[in-house]
C-alpha atoms as a PDB file:
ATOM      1  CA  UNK A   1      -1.856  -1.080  -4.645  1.00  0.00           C
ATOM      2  CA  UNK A   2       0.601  -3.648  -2.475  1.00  0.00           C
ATOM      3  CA  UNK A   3       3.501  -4.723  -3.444  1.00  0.00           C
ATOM      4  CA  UNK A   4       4.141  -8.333  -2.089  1.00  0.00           C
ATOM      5  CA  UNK A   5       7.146 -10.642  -2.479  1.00  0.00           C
ATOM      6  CA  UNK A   6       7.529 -14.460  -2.251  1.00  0.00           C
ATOM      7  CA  UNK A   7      11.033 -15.136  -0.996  1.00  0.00           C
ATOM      8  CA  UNK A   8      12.327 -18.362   0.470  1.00  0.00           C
ATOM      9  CA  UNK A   9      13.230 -18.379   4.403  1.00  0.00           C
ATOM     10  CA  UNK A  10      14.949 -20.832   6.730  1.00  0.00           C
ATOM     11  CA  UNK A  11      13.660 -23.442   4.598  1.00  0.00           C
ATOM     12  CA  UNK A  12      10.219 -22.711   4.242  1.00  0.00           C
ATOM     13  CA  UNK A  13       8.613 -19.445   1.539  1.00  0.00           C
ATOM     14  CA  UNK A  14       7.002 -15.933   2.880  1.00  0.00           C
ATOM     15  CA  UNK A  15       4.818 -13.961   1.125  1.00  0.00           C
ATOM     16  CA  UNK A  16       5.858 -10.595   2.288  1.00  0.00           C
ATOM     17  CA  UNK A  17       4.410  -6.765   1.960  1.00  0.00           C
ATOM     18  CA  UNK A  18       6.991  -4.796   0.833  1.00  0.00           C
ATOM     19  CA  UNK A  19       8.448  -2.871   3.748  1.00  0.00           C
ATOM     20  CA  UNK A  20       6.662  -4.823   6.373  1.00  0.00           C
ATOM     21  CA  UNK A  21       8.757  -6.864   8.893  1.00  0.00           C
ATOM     22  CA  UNK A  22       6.929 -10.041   9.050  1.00  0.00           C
ATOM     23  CA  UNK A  23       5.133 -12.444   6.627  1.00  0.00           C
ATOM     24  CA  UNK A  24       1.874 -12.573   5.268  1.00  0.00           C
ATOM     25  CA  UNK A  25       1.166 -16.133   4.721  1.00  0.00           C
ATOM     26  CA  UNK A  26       4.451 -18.844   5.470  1.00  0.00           C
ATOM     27  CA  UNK A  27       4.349 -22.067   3.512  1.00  0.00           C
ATOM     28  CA  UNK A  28       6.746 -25.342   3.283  1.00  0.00           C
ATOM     29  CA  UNK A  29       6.862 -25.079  -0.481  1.00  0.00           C
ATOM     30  CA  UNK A  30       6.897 -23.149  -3.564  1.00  0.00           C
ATOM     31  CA  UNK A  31       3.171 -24.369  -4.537  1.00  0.00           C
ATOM     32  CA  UNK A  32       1.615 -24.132  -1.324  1.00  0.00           C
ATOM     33  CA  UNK A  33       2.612 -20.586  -0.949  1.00  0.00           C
ATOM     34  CA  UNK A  34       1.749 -19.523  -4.683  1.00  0.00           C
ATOM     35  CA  UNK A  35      -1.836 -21.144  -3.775  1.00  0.00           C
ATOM     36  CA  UNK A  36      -2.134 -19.461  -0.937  1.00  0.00           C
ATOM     37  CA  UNK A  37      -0.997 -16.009  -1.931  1.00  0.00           C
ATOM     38  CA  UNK A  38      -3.655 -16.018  -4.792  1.00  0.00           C
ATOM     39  CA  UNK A  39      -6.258 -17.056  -2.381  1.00  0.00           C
ATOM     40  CA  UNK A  40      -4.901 -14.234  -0.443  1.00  0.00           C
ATOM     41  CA  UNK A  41      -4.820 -11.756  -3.206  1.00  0.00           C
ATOM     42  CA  UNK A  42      -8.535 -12.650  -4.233  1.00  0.00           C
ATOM     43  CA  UNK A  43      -9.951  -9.027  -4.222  1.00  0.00           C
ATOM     44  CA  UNK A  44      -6.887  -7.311  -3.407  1.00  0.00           C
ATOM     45  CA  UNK A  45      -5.331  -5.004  -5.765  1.00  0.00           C
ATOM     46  CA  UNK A  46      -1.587  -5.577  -5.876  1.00  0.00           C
ATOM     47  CA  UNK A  47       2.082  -7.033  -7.582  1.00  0.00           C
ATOM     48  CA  UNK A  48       3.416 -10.048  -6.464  1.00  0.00           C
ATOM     49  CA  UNK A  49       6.571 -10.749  -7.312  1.00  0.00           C
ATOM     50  CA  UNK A  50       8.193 -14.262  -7.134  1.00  0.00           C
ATOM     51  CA  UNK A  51      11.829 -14.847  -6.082  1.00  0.00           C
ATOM     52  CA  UNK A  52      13.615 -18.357  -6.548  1.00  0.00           C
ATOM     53  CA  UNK A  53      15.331 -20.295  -3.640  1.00  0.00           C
ATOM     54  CA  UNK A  54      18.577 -18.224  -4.434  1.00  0.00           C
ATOM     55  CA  UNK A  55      17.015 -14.881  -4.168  1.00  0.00           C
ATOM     56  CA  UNK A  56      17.136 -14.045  -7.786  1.00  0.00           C
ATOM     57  CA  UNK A  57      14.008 -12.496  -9.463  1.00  0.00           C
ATOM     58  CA  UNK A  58      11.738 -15.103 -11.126  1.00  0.00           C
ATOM     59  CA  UNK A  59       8.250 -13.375 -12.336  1.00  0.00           C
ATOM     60  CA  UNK A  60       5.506 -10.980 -11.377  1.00  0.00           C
ATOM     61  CA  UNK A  61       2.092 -11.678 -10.849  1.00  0.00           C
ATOM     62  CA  UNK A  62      -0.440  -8.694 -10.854  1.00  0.00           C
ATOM     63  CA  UNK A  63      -3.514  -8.907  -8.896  1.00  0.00           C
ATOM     64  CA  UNK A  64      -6.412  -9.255 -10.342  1.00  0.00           C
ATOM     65  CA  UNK A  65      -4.992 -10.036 -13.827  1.00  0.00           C
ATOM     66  CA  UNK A  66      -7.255  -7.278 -14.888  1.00  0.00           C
ATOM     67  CA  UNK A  67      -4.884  -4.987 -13.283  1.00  0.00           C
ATOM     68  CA  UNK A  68      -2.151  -6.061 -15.209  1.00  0.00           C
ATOM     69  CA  UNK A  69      -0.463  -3.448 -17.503  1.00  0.00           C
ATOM     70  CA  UNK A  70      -1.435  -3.951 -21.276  1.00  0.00           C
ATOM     71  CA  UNK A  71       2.070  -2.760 -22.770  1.00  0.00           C
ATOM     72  CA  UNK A  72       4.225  -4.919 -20.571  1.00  0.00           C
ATOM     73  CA  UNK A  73       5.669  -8.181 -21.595  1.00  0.00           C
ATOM     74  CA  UNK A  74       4.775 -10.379 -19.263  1.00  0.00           C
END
């Protein structure tokens, strides 16, 4: 399972594997790069979790939804 983040960088928002030194996918905006990282996802098994422009932690997405825990919150 990857674990993928979506931070904002020199204007513009990565998707990111965790550990790896370069983006995925790099998109102008917040909803290009959520569309694109679920395109991206689309038979993947993975986490994806969501950072807002000022780095804080915003929500996870779990890939496919199927995957998703059935005790957590979210």
């Amino acid at each position: 399972m990857g674990n993928y983040h979506v931070k904002s960088h020199d204007g513009h928002r990565d998707l990111t594997k965790q550990g790896a030194d370069r983006a995925s996918i790099s998109k102008p905006t917040k909803a290009e790069i959520l569309q694109a990282t679920q395109e991206f996802m689309a038979g993947k098994t993975g986490s994806v979790k969501i950072h807002r422009a000022d780095g804080t932690f915003e929500e996870e997405r779990t890939y496919p939804r199927s995957a998703d825990p059935s005790t957590s919150k979210g």
